[in-house]
Protein backbone atom coordinates (compact mmCIF):
# COMPACT_ATOMS: atom_id res chain seq x y z
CA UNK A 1 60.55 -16.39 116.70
CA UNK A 2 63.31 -19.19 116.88
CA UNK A 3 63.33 -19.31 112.70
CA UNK A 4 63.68 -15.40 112.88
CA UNK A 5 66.48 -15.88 115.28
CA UNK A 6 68.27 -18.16 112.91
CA UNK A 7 67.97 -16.18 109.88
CA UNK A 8 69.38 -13.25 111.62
CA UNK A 9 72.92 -15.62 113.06
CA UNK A 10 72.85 -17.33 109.18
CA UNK A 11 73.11 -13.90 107.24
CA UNK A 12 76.11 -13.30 105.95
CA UNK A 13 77.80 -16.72 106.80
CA UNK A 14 75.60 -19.21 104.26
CA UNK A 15 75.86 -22.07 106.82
CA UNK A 16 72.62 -23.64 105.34
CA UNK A 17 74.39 -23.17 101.43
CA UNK A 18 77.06 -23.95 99.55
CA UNK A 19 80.60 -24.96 100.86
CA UNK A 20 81.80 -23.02 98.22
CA UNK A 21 80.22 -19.89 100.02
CA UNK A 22 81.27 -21.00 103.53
CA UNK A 23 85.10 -21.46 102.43
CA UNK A 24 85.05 -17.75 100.29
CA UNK A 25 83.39 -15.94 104.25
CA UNK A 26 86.40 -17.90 106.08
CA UNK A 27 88.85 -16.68 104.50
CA UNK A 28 87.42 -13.28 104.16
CA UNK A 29 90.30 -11.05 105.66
CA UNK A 30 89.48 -9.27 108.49
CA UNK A 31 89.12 -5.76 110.05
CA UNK A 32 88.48 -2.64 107.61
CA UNK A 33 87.88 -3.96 103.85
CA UNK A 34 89.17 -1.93 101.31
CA UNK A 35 88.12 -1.20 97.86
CA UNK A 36 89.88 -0.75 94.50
CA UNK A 37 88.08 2.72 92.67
CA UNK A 38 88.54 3.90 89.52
CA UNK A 39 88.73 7.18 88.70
CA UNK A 40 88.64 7.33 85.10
CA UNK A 41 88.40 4.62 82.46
CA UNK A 42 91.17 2.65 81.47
CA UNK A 43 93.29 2.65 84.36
CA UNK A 44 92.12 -0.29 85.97
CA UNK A 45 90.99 -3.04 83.55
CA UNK A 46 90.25 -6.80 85.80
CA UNK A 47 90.84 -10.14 83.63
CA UNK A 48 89.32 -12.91 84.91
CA UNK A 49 88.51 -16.67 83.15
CA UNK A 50 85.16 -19.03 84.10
CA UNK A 51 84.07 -21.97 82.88
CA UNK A 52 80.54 -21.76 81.12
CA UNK A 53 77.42 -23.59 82.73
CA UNK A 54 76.43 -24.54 78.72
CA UNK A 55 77.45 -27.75 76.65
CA UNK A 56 79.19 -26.60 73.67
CA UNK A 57 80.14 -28.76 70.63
CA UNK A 58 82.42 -29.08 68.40
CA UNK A 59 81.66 -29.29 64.30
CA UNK A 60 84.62 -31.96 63.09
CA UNK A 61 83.00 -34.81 65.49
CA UNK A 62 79.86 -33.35 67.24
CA UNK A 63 81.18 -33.88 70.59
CA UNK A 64 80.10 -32.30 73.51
CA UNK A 65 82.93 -29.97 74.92
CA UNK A 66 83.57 -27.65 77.88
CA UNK A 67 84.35 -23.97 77.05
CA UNK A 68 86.03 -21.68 79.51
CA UNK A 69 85.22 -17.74 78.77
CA UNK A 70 87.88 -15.52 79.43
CA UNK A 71 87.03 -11.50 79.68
CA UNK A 72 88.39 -8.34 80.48
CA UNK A 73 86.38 -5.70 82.36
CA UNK A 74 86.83 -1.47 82.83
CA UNK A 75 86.83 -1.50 86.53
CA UNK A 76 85.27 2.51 85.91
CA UNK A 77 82.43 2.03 83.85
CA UNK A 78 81.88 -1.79 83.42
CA UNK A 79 82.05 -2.14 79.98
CA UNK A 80 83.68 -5.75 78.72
CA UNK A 81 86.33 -4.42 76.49
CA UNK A 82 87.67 -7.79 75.33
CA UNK A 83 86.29 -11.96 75.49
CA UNK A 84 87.80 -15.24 74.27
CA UNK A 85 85.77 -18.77 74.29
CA UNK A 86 87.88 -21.42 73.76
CA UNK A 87 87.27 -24.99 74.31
CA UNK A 88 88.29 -27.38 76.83
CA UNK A 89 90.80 -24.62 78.71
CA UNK A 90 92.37 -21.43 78.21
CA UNK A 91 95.83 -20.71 77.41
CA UNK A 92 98.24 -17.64 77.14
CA UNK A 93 97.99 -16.99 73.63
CA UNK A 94 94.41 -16.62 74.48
CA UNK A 95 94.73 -14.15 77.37
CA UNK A 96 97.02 -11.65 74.61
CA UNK A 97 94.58 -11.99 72.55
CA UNK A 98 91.96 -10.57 74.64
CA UNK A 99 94.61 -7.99 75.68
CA UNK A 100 94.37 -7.18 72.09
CA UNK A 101 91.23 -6.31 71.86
CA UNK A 102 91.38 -4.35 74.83
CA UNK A 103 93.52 -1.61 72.94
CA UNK A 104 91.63 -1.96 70.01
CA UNK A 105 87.96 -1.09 68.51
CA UNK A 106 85.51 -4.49 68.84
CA UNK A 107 82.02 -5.33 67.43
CA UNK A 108 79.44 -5.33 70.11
CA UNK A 109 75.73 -6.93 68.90
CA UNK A 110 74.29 -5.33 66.02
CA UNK A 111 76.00 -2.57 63.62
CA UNK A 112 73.03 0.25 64.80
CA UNK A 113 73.10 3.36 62.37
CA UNK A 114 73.21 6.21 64.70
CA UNK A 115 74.04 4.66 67.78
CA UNK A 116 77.22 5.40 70.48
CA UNK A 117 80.23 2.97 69.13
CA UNK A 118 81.52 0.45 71.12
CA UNK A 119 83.83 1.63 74.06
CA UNK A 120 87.05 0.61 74.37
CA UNK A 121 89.85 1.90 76.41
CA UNK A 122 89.62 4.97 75.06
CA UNK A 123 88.83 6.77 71.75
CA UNK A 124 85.86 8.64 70.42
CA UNK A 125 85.75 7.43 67.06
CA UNK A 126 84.14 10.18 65.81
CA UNK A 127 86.90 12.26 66.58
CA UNK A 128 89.94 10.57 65.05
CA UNK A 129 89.91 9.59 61.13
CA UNK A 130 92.63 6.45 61.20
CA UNK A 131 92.25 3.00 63.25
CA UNK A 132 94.78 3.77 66.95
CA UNK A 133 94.49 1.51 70.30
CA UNK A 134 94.46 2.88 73.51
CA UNK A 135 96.26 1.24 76.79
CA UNK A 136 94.74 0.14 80.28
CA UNK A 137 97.70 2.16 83.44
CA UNK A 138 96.93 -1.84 85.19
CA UNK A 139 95.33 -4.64 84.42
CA UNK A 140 94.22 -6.99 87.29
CA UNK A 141 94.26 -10.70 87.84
CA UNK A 142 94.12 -13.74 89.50
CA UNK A 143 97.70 -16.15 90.13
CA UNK A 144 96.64 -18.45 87.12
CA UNK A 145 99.57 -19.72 85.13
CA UNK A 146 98.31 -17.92 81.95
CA UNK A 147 98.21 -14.58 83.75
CA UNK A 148 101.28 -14.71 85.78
CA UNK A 149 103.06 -16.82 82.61
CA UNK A 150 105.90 -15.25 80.84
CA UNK A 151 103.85 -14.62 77.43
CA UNK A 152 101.29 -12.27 79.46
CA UNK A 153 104.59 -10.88 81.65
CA UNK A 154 106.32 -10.07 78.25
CA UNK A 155 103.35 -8.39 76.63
CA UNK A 156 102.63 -5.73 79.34
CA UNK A 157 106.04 -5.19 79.51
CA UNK A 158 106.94 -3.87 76.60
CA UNK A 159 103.36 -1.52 76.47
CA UNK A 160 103.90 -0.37 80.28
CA UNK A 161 101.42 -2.01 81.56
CA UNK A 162 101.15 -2.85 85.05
CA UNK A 163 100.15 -5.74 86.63
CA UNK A 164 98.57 -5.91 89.59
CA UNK A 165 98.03 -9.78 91.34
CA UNK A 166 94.39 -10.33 93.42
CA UNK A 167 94.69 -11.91 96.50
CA UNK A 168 95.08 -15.32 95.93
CA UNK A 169 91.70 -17.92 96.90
CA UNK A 170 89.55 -14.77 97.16
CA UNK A 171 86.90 -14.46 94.33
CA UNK A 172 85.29 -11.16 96.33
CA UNK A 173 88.28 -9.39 95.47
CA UNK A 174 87.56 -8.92 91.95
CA UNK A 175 83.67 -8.60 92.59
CA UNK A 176 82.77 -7.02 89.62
CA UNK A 177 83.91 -10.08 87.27
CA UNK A 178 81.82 -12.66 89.92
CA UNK A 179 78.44 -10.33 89.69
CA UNK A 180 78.64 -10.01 85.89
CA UNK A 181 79.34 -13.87 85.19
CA UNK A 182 76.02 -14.55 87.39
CA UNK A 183 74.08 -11.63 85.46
CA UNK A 184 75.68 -13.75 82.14
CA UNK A 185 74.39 -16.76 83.35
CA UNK A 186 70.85 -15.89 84.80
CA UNK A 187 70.05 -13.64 81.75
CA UNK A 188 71.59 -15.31 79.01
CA UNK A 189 73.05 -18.72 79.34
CA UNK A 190 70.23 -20.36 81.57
CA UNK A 191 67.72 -19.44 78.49
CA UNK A 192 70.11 -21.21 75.71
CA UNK A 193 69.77 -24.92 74.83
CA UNK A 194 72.28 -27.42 76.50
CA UNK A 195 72.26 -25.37 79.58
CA UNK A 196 73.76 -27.69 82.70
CA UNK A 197 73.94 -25.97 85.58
CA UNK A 198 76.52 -24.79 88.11
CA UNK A 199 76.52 -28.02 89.36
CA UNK A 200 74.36 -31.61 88.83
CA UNK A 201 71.91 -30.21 91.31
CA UNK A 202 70.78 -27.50 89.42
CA UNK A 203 71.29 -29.70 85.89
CA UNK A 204 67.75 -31.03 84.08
CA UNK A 205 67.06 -34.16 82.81
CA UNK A 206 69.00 -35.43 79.39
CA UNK A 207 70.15 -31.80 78.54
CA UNK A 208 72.59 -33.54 75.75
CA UNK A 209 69.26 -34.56 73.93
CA UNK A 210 68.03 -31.19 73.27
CA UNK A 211 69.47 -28.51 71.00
CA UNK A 212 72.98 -27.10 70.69
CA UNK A 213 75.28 -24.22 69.55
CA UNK A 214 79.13 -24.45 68.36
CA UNK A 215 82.13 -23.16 69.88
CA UNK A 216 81.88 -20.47 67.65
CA UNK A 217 78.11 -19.71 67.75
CA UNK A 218 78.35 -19.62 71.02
CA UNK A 219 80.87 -16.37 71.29
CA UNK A 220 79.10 -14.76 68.66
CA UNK A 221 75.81 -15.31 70.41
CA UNK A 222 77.65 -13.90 73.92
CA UNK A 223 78.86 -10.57 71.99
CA UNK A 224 75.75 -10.37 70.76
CA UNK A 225 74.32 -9.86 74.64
CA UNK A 226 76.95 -7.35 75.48
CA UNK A 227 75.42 -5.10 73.21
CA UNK A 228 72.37 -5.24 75.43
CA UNK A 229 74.60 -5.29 78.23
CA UNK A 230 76.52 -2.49 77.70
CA UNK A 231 73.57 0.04 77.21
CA UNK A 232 71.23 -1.30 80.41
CA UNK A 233 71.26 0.87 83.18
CA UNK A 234 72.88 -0.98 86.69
CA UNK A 235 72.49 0.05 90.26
CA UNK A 236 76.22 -0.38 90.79
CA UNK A 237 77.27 2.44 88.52
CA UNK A 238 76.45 6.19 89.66
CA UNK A 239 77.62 9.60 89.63
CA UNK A 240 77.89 11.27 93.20
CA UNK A 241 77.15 14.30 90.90
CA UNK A 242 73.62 12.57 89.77
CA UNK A 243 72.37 10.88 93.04
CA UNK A 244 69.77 8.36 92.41
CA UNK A 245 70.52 8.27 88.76
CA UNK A 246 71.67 4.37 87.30
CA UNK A 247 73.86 4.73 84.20
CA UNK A 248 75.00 2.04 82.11
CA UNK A 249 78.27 1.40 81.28
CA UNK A 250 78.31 3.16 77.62
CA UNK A 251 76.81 6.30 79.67
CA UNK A 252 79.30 6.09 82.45
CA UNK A 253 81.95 5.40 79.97
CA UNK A 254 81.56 8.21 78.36
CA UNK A 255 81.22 10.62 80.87
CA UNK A 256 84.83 9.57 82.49
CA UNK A 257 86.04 10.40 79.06
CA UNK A 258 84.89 13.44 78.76
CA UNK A 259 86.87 14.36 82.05
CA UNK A 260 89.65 12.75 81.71
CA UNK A 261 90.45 11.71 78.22
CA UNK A 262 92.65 8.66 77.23
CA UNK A 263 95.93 7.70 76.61
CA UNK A 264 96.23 6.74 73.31
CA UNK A 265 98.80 4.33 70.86
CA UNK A 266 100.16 5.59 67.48
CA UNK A 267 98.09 3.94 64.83
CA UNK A 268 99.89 1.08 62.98
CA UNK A 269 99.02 -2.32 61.45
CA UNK A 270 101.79 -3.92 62.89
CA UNK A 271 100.21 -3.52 66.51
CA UNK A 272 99.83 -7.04 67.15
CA UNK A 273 102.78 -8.07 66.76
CA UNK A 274 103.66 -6.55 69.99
CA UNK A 275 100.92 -9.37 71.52
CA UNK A 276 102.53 -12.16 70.11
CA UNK A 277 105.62 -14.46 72.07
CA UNK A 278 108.87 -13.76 71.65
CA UNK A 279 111.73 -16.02 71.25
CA UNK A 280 115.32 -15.21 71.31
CA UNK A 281 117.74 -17.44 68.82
CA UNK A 282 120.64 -16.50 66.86
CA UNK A 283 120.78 -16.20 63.63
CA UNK A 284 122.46 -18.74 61.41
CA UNK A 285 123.37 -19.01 57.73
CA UNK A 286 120.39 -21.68 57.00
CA UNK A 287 118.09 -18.96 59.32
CA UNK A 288 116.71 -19.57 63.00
CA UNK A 289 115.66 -22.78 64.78
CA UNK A 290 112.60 -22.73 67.13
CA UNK A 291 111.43 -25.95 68.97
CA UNK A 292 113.48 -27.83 66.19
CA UNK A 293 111.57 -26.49 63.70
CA UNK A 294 113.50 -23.80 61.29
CA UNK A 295 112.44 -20.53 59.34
CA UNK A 296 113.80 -18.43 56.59
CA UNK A 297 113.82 -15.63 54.40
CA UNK A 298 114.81 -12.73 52.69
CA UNK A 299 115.02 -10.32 55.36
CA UNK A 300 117.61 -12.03 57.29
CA UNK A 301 119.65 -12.04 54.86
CA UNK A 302 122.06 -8.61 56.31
CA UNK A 303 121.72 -10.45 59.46
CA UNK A 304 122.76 -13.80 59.28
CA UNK A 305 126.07 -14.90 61.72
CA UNK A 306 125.73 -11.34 63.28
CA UNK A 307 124.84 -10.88 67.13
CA UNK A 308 122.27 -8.33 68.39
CA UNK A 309 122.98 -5.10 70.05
CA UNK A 310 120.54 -6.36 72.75
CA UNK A 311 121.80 -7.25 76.31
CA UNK A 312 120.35 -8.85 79.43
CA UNK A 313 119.60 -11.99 80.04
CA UNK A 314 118.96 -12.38 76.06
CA UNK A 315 122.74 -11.17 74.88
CA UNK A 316 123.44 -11.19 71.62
CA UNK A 317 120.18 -12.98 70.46
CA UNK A 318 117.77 -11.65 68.50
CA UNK A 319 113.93 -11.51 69.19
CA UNK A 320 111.94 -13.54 66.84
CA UNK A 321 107.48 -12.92 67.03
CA UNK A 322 105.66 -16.14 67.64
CA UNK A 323 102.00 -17.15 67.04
CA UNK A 324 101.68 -20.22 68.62
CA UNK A 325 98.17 -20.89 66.96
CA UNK A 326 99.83 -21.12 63.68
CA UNK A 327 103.10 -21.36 63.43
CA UNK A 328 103.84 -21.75 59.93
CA UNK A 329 105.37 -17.93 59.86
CA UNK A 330 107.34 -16.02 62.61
CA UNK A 331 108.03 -12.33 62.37
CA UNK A 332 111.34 -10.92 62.35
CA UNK A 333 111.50 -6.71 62.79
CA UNK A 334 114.40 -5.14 61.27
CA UNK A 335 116.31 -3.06 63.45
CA UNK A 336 117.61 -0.53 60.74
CA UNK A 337 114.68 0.02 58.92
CA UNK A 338 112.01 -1.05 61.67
CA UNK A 339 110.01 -3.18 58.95
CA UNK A 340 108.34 -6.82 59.64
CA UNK A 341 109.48 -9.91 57.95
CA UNK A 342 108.09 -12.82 57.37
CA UNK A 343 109.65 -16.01 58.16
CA UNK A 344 108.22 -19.27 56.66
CA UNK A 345 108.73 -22.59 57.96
CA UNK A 346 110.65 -25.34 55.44
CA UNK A 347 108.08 -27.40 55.84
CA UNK A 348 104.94 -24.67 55.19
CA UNK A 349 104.60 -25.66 51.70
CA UNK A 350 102.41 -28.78 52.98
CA UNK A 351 100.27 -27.40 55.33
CA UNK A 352 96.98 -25.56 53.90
CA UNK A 353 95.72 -24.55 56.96
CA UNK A 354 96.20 -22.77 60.29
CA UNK A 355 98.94 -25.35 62.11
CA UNK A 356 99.50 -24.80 65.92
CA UNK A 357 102.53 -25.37 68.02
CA UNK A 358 100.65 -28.02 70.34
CA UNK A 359 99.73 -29.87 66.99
CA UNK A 360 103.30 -29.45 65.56
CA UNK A 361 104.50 -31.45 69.39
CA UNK A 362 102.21 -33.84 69.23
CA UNK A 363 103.43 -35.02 65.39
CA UNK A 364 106.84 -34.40 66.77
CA UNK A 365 106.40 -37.27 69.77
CA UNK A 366 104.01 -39.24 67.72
CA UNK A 367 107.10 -39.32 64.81
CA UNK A 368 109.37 -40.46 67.53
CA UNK A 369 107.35 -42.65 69.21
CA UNK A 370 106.55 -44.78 66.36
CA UNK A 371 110.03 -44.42 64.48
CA UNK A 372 109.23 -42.79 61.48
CA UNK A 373 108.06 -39.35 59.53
CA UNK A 374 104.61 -38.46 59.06
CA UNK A 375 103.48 -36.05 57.25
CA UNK A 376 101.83 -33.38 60.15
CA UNK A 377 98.23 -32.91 58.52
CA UNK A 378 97.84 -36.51 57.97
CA UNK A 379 98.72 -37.00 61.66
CA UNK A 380 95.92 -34.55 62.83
CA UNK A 381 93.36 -35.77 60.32
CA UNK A 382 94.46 -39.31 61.78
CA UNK A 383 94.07 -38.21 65.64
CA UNK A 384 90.69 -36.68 64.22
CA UNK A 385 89.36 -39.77 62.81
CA UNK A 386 90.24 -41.56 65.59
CA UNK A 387 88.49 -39.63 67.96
CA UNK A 388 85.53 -39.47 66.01
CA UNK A 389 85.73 -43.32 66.91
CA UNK A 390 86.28 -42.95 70.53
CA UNK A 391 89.82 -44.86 69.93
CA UNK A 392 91.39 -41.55 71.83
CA UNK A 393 92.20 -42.69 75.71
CA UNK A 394 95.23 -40.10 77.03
CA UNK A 395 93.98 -37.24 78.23
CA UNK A 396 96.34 -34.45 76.55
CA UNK A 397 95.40 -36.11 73.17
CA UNK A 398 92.05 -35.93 74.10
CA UNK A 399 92.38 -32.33 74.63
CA UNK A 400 94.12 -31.55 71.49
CA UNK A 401 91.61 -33.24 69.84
CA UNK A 402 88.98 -30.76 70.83
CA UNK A 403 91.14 -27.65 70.65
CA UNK A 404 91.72 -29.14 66.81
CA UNK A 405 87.84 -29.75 66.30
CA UNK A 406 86.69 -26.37 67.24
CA UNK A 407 88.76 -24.66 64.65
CA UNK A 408 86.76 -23.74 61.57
CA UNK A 409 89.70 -24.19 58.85
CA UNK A 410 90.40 -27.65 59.81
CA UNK A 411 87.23 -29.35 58.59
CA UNK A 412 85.92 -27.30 55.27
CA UNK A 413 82.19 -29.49 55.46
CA UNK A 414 78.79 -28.02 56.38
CA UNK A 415 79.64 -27.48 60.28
CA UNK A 416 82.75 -25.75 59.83
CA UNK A 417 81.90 -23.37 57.54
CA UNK A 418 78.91 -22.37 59.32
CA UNK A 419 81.33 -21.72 62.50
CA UNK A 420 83.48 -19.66 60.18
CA UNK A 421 80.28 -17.95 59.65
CA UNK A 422 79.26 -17.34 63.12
CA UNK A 423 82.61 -16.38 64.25
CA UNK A 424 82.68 -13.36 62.80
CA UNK A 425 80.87 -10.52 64.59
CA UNK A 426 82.90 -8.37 66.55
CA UNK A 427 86.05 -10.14 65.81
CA UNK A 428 89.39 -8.23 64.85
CA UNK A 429 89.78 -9.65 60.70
CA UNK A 430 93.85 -10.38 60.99
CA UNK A 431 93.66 -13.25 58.19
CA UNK A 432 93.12 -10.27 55.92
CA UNK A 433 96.32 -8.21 57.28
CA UNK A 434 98.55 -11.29 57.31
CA UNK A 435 97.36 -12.23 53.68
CA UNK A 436 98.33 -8.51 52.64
CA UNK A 437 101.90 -8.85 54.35
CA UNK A 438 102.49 -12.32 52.86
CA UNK A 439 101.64 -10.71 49.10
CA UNK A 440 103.87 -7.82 50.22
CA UNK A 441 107.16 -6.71 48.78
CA UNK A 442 110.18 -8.45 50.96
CA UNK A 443 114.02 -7.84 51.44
CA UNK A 444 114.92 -8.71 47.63
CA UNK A 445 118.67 -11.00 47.90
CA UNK A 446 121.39 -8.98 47.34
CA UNK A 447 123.54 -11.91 47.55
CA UNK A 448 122.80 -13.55 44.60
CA UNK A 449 122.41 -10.70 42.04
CA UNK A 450 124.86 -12.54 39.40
CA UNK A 451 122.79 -16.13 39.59
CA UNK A 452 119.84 -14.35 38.82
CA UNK A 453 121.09 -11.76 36.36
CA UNK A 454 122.61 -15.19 34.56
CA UNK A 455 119.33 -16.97 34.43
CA UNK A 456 117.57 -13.93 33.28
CA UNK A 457 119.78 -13.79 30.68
CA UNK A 458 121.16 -17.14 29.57
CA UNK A 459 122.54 -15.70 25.91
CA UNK A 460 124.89 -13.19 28.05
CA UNK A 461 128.57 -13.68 28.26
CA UNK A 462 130.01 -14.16 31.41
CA UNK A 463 131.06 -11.15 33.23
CA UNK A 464 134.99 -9.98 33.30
CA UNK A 465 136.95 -8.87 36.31
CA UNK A 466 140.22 -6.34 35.81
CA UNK A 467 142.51 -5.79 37.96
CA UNK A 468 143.74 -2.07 37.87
């Protein structure tokens, strides 16, 4: 009778669990609780980042590594509509790139012939015959730094997309995103090799000994799931028109589209650059500077020394795209024609792969630390060798170092390229489209037509000028 007793005072208050249940039910606000409902899909889409109970590693080293899984989430019908694994943390680069995939269509397990496509925020493939993205009315998140940063801030902005904040120290207030990381981790991750835990209580015995996945096996291996995911019935999602009926979310998704349709983008392969940063700079005669590093080409060339019709807190500058995991080549968007330009970095020519703007600071300090110029791929193959020795000790090296390591185009041995190989289910192919715009036709020079009308024709005389 007493134990009865107890277990009816204990429900709901966890004072024989976890702290970490006991702080979320004190602050729990009180009175009436409200709810945040959906009435169609797409207009409420919840972000949210964890950190994975499973020991990745990375191929460059074979270190073990944390990954943090970041994942947006159709409030409606449930369906993940966009994921990013990256090691060690995530950043805001990484948070518009699931944003990207949001608006566009994704991979989801295996290619089925004859099955319902992969949701996403709103198209019936079937019914439209080019590639167009769709956009979320709100997205909502937590007050991290990479959700609340200016990158994220920017991006919505210029789609019109709202933001809406959670209540800060309150995980039930996105409860869908805490229910479907513990179905991730009781159906998936606690059955997959290196598996540690929530915390050391729940970790087994020398789980470093036993088998492992990469960085990149690892996402491909989670997409893999959703598939499954996405067509299981749950209890959570119903109909009030079909009481007693469970529908999973590619059901439920595609009965609120059949009500209330979608709002949908123009197609155009020049959609992501809209996800990218922006930087404002003026234009000089030798091209723009970003972060002391400068870029160049062709299609500046009716621009250079001229200011920008744009105003604000930005006047007279002109917006420059930035990918800040490789920033070899910024974008610049002609306002006349409303083309993309590429513009390379002088020092490009010596990189052959993928070179990030967290790699180019680090050979930046390290150049001024020790007094001299280094060449920026030796420097990371140096940090990489040395961490492959343990000789690493700060901790944002460290980091780098791991970031670096879980990249498949830095390392072309056996690990790498099997990342490379795992990486790519379900994952947007923009190598390909920047390839096709860097073999593209640019702004040809109209500045220097004589030079290269003499050099194509050394034999001519020169030309003659008459005054009339």
């Amino acid at each position: 009778m007493a134990y009865r007793r107890l277990r009816e005072l204990d429900k709901g208050h966890y004072t024989f669990g976890a702290a970490k249940q006991r702080r979320s039910v004190a602050e729990r606000p009180q009175g009436v609780l409200g709810r945040l409902r959906a009435d169609r899909p797409g207009q409420y889409v919840v972000l949210d980042t964890t950190r994975l109970d499973v020991f990745a590693m990375e191929p460059v080293t074979g270190r073990w590594v944390n990954t943090e899984l970041t994942i947006a989430k159709d409030l409606y019908s449930r369906c993940v509509l966009g994921l990013a694994l990256r090691a060690v943390s995530t950043k805001a680069q990484d948070v518009a790139s699931v944003l990207f995939q949001v608006v566009t269509p994704q991979q989801w397990g295996a290619d089925v012939e004859g099955e319902v496509p992969a949701p996403y925020v709103g198209v019936p493939d079937q019914l439209i015959t080019m590639t167009t993205g769709a956009l979320p009315d709100t997205i909502v998140v937590d007050h991290g730094k990479v959700y609340l940063s200016g990158h994220t801030k920017t991006v919505c902005h210029r789609l019109g997309i709202n933001i809406q904040p959670a209540i800060p120290h309150k995980p039930t207030d996105k409860p869908t995103m805490e229910r479907f990381f513990r179905t991730l981790r009781q159906q998936l991750l606690e059955h997959l090799p290196a598996y540690k835990g929530p915390d050391v209580y729940s970790r087994g015995k020398d789980v470093e000994a036993g088998a492992f996945y990469y960085v990149a096996e690892l996402e491909a291996i989670i997409r893999e799931w959703l598939g499954i995911y996405h067509h299981t019935p749950h209890r959570g999602l119903c109909d009030p028109r079909l009481p007693g009926v469970d529908l999973s979310p590619v059901e439920m998704f595609a009965r609120g589209m059949a009500v209330a349709g979608v709002l949908r983008l123009p197609a155009s392969q020049d959609l992501r650059m809209e996800f990218l940063d922006v930087a404002w700079r003026t234009i000089q005669h030798y091209g723009v500077e970003i972060d002391g590093r400068r870029y160049d080409g062709p299609g500046l060339n009716l621009h250079r020394g001229t200011q920008s019709r744009y105003g604000g807190a930005h006047p007279g500058r002109w917006p420059i795209m930035v990918d800040h995991d490789d920033i070899r080549t910024v974008y610049f968007r002609d306002p006349d024609t409303q083309t993309w330009h590429d513009l390379t970095w002088e020092h490009a020519a010596g990189l052959d792969a993928p070179f990030s703007a967290e790699a180019a600071d680090y050979t930046r300090r390290l150049s001024r630390d020790t007094d001299r110029h280094v060449d920026p791929g030796a420097a990371l193959a140096d940090l990489l060798a040395r961490y492959s020795k343990g000789a690493v000790t700060g901790r944002r090296e460290k980091n780098l170092a791991r970031r670096l390591a879980t990249q498949p185009s830095q390392e072309p041995g056996e690990g790498a390229a099997r990342s490379e190989a795992a990486s790519t289910p379900g994952v947007v192919d923009l190598l390909a489209h920047l390839e096709r715009r860097r073999t593209g036709a640019q702004v040809a020079d109209d500045v220097d037509v004589f030079e290269r009308y003499y050099a194509e024709h050394p034999d001519q005389e020169a030309f003659e000028v008459f005054d009339e």
